[in-house]
Protein backbone atom coordinates (compact mmCIF):
# COMPACT_ATOMS: atom_id res chain seq x y z
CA UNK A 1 71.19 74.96 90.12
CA UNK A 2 68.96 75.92 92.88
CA UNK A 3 66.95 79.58 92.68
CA UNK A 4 69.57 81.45 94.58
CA UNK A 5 72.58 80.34 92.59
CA UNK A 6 70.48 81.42 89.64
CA UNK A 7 70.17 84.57 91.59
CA UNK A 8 73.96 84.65 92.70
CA UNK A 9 75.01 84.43 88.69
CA UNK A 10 72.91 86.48 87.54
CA UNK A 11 74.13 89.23 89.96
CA UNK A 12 78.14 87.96 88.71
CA UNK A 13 77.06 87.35 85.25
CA UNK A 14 78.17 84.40 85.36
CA UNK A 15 76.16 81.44 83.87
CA UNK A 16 76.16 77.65 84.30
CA UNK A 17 78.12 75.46 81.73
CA UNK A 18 76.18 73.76 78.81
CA UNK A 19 77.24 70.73 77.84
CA UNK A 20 78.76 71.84 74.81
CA UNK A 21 80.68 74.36 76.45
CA UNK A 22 82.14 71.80 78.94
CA UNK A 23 83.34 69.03 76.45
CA UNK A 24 85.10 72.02 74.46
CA UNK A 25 86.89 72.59 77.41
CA UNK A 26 87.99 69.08 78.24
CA UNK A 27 89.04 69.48 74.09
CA UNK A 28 91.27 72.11 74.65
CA UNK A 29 92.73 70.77 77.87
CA UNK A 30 93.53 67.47 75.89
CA UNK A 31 94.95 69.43 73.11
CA UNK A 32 97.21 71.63 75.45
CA UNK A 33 98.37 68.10 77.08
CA UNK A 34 98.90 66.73 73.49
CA UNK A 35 100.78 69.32 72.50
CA UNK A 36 103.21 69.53 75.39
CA UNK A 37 104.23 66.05 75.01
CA UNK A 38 104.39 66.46 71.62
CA UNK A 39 107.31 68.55 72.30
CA UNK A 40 108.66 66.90 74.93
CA UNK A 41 108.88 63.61 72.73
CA UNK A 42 110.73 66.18 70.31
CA UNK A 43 112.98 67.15 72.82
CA UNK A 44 114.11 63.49 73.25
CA UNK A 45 114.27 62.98 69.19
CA UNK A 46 116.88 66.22 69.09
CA UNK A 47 118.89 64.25 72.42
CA UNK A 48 118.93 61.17 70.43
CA UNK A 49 119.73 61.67 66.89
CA UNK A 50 120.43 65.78 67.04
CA UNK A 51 118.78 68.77 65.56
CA UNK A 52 119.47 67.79 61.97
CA UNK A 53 117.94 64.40 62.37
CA UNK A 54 114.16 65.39 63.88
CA UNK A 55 111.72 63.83 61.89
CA UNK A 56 107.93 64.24 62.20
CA UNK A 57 107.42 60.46 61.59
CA UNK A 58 109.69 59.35 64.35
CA UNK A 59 108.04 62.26 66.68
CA UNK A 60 104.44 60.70 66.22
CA UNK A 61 106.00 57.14 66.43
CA UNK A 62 107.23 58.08 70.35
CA UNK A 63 103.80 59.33 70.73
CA UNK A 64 101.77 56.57 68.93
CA UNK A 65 100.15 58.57 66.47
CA UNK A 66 100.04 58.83 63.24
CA UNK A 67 101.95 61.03 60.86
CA UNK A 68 99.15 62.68 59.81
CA UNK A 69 97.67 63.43 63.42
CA UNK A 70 100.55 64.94 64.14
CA UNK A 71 99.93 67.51 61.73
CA UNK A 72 97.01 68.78 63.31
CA UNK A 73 99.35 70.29 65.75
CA UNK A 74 102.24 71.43 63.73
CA UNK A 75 102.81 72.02 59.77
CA UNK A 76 105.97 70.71 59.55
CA UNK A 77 109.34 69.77 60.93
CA UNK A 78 110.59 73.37 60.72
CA UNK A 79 107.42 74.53 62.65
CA UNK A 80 108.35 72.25 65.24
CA UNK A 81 112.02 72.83 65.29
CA UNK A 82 110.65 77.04 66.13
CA UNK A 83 108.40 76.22 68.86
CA UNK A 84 111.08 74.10 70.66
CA UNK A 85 113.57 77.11 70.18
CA UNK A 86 111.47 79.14 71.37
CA UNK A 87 110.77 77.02 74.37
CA UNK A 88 114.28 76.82 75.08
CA UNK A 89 114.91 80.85 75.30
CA UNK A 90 111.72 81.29 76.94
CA UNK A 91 113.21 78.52 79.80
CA UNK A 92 116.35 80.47 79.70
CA UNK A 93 114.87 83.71 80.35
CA UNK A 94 112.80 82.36 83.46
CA UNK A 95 115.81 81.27 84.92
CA UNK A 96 117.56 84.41 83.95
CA UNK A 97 114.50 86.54 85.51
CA UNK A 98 114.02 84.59 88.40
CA UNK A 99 117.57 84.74 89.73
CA UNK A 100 116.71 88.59 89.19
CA UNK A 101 113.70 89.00 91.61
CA UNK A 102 110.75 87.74 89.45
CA UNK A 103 108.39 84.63 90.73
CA UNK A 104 109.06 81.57 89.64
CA UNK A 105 105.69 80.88 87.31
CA UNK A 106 105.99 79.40 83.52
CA UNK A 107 103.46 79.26 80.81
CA UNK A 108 101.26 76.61 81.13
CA UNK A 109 102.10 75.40 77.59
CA UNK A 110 105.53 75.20 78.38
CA UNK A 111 104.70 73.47 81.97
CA UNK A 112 108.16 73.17 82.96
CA UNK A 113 109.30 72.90 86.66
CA UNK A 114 109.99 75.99 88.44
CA UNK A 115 113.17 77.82 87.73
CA UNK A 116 116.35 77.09 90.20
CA UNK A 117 119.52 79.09 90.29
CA UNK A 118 122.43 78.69 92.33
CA UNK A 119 121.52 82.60 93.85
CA UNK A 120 119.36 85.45 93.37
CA UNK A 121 119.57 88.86 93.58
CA UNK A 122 116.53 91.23 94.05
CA UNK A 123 116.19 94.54 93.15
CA UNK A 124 117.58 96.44 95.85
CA UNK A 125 120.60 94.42 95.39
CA UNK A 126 123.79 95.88 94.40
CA UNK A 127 124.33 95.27 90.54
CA UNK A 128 127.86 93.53 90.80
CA UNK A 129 125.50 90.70 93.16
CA UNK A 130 122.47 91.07 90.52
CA UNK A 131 125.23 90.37 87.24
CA UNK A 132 126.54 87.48 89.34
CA UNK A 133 123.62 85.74 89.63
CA UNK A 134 122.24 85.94 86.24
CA UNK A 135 125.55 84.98 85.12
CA UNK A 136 126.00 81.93 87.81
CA UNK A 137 121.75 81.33 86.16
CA UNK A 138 122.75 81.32 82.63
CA UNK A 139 125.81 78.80 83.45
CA UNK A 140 123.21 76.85 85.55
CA UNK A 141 120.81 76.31 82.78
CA UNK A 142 123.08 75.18 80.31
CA UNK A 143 124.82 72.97 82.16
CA UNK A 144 121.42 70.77 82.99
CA UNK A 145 120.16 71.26 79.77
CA UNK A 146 123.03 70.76 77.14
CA UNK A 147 120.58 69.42 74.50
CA UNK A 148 118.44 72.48 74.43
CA UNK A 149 121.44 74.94 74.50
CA UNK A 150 122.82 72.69 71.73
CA UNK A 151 119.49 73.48 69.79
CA UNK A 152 119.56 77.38 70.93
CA UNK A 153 123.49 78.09 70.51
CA UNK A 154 125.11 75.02 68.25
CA UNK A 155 125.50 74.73 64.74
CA UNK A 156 122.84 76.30 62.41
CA UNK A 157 120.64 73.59 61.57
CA UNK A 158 121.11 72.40 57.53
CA UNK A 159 118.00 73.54 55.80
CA UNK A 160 116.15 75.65 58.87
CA UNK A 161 115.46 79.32 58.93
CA UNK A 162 113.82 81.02 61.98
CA UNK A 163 111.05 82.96 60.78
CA UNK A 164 111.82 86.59 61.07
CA UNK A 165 109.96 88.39 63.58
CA UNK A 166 108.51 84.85 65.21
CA UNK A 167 108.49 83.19 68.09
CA UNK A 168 112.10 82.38 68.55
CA UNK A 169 113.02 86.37 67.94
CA UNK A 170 110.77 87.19 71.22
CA UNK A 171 112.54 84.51 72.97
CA UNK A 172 115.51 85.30 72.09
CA UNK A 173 114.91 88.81 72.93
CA UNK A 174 113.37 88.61 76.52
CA UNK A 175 116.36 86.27 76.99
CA UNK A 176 118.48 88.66 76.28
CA UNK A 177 117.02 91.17 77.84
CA UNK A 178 117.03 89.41 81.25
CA UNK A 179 120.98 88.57 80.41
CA UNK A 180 121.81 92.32 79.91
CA UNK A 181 119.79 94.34 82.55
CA UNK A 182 122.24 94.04 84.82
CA UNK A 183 124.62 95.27 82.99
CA UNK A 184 122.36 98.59 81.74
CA UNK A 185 121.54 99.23 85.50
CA UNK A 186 124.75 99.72 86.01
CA UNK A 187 125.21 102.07 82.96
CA UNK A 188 122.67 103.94 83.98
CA UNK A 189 124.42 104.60 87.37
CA UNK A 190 127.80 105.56 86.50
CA UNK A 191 128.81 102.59 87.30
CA UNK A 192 130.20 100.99 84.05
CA UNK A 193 133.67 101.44 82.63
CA UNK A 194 133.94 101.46 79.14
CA UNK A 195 137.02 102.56 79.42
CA UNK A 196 138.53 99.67 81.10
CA UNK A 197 138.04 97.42 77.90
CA UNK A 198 137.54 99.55 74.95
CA UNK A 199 140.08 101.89 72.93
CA UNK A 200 138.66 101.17 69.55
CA UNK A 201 135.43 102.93 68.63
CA UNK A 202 134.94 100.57 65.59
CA UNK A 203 134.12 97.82 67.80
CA UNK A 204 130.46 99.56 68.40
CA UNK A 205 129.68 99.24 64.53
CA UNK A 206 127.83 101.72 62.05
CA UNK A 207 126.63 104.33 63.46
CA UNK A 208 122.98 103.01 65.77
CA UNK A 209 123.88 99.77 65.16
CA UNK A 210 123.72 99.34 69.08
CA UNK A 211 120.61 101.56 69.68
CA UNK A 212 118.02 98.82 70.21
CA UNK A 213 120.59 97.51 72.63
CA UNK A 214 120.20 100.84 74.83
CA UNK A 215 118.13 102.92 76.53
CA UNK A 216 117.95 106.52 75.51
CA UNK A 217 121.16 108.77 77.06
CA UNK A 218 123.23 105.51 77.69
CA UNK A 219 126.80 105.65 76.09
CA UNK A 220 127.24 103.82 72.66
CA UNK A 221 130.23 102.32 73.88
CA UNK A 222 127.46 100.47 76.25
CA UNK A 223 126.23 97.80 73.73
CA UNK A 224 129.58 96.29 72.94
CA UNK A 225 130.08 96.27 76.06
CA UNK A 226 127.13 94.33 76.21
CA UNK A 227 128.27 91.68 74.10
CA UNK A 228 132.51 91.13 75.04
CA UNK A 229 130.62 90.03 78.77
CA UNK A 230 127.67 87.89 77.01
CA UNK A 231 130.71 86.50 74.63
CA UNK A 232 133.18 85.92 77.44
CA UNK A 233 130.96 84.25 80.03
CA UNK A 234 128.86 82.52 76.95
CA UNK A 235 132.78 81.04 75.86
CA UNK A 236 133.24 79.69 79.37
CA UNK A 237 129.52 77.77 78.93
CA UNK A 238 130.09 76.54 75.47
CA UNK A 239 133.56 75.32 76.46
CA UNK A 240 131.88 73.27 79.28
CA UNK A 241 128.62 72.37 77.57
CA UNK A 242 130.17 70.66 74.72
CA UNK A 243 132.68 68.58 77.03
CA UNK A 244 136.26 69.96 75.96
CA UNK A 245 137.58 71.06 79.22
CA UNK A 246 135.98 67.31 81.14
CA UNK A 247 139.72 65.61 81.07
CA UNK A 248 140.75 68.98 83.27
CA UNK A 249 137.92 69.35 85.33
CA UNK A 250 135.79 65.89 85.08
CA UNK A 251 133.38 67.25 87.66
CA UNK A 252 131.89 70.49 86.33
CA UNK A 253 133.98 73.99 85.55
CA UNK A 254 132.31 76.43 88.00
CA UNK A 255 135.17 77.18 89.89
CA UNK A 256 136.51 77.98 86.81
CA UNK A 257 133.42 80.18 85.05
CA UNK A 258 133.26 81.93 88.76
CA UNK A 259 136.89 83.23 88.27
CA UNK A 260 136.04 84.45 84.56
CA UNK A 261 132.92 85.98 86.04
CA UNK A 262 134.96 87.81 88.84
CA UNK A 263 137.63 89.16 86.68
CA UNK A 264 134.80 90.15 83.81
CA UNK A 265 133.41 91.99 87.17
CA UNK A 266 136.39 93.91 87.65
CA UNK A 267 137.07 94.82 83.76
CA UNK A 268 133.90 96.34 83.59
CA UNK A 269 134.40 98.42 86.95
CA UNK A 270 132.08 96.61 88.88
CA UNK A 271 134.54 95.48 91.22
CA UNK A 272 137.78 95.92 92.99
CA UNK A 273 140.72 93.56 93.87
């Protein structure tokens, strides 16, 4: 370093990198990389033999390591089974976000490509446009990843508990957060109609059971609102995803999930004939 880029950092405060400080940073890096296709090699264990049947052994036998390498990066096949969950919501919600508005980055420990949705809707949008294309996202998503929404939405897994309050609750959360905004901008305008699809007050539960679905001053009736669209549209998905309606319509149901989106449209008030 010559005497004026010794002057230049000390100005910045920056300083030059030791040794030391340099190979823990390739360490990390190589980590990070480990890690990621630790879980992608994962990701092809749950394809191939299903959420039930991920083993550590056969994950660090893609990978050529050994069994106990591998647990240098996770403690055990439940740990792993969480951070792939949570990788899946966290996919979902970028999708979900980005056909909002939001850029298109991911966390570099995910390093997935960049989200694509079939249309987006900005902000200034009108929130009939800005529900279709988180809906049109969500089927989107599932649809190329069927393993992953097999893993998020299927069956519970035989001897696997999410830890409460962990990393697959955020997920889940910001996913569904993205999934419903539409749907609370429009509450929030007048613009929802409760009215159109509920007559029973039971459906909204105990008393605050909805409440950390909604915003303060939104109508109760709001959060099962909230979930007769996420159930309806989520049916359509499933249906598809998990290949019952294929002898009908071999190549792909989104005619199909547009119409239920429409009509879902209209029964919340969002639209007219």
């Amino acid at each position: 370093m010559s005497s004026a880029d010794t002057a230049d950092a000390a100005a910045t405060g920056a300083t030059e990198p030791t040794a030391d400080t340099a190979s823990t940073g390739r360490r990390a890096r190589a980590r990070r990389r480990t890690w990621i296709d630790l879980k992608a090699a994962a990701l092809e264990e749950v394809r191939e033999v299903g959420p039930a049947g991920l083993a550590l052994r056969s994950v660090a036998r893609r990978l050529g390591m050994s069994p106990a390498g591998l647990y240098r990066y996770v403690d055990s096949r439940d740990g792993l089974l969480t951070a792939l969950i949570a990788d899946g919501f966290h996919d979902l919600a970028d999708h979900l976000e980005f056909a909002l508005g939001a850029g298109g980055e991911v966390a570099t420990d995910r390093e997935r490509p960049a989200p694509e949705v079939p249309m987006r809707a900005g902000a200034d949008a009108d929130v009939a446009e800005r529900l279709r294309a988180v809906g049109l996202a969500y089927r989107s998503w599932s649809v190329a990843h069927p393993n992953e929404f097999g893993l998020l939405f299927g069956d519970p897994i035989p001897g696997y508990a999410a830890p409460a309050d962990g990393p697959t609750v955020e997920a889940m959360t910001r996913m569904g957060a993205a999934l419903a905004r539409p749907l609370l901008e429009a509450a929030a305008v007048g613009r929802l109609r409760g009215d159109r699809v509920l007559s029973d007050p039971s459906v909204a539960g105990p008393p605050g059971a909805m409440d950390p679905l909604l915003a303060p001053g939104i109508d109760p009736a709001v959060g099962p609102l909230l979930l007769l669209a996420w159930g309806r549209l989520h049916g359509q998905v499933s249906l598809e995803v998990f290949g019952h309606p294929h002898w009908l319509f071999p190549d792909g149901c989104e005619a199909l999930f547009r119409a239920d989106l429409e009509r879902t449209l209209h029964d919340l008030g969002l639209v007219t004939p």
